[in-house]
Each structure stands twice: as C-alpha cells, then as structure tokens.
C-alpha atoms as a PDB file:
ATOM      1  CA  UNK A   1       0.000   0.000   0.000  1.00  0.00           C
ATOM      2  CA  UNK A   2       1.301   3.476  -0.618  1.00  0.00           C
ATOM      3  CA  UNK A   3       0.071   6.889  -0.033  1.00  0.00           C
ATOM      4  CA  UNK A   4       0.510  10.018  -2.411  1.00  0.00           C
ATOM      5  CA  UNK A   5       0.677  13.335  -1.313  1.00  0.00           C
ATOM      6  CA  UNK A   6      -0.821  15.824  -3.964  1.00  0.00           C
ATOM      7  CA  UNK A   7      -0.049  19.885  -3.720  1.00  0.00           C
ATOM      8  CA  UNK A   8      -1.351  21.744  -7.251  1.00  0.00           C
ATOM      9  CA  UNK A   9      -2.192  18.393  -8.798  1.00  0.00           C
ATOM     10  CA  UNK A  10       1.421  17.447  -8.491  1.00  0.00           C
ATOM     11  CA  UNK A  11       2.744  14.365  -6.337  1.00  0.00           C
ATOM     12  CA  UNK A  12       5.333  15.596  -3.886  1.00  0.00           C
ATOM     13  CA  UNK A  13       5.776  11.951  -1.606  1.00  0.00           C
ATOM     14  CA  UNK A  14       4.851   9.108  -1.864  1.00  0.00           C
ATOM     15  CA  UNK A  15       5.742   6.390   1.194  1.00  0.00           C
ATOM     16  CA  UNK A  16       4.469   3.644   2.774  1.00  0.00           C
ATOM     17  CA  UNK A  17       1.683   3.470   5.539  1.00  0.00           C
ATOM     18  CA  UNK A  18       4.339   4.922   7.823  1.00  0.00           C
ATOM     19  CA  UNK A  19       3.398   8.354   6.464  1.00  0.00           C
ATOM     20  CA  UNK A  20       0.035   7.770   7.941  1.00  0.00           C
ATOM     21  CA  UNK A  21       1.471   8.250  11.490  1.00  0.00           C
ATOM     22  CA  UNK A  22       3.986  11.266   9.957  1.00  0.00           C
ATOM     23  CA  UNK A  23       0.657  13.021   8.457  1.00  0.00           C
ATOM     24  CA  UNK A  24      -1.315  12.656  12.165  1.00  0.00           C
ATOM     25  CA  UNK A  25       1.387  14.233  13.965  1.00  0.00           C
ATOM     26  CA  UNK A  26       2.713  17.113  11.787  1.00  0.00           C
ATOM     27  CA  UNK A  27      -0.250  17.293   9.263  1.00  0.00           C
ATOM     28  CA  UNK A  28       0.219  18.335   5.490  1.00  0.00           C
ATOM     29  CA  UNK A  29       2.286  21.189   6.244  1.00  0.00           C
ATOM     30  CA  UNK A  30       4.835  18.752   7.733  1.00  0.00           C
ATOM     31  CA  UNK A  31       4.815  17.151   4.583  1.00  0.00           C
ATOM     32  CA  UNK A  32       5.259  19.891   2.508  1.00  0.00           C
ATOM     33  CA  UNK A  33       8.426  21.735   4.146  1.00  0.00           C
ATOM     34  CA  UNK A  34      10.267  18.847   3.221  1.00  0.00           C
END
C-alpha cells in the first residue's frame, strides 16, 4: 500500500503506511516543508 501526497495536482511523496502516522502528527504542512 502506498500513499501520495498531492499539492497543485502534483505528487510531492509518496511512502508507505508509515506516512500515515507522519501526516497525524505534523499534518500536510509537515509534509510539505520537506
């Protein structure tokens, strides 16, 4: 299973279900500052 992370219709990561846990504690904006 993998999850994609969209911003303007682009993918910017895509992981594992790990990210699920990543996404929960710093939310999207975690995500995108990388």
């Amino acid at each position: 299973d993998y999850i994609h992370v969209l911003k303007e219709g682009k993918v910017i990561k895509t992981a594992g279900v790990e990210l699920v846990a990543k996404l929960e504690a710093d939310g999207y904006d975690g995500i995108v500052e990388e």
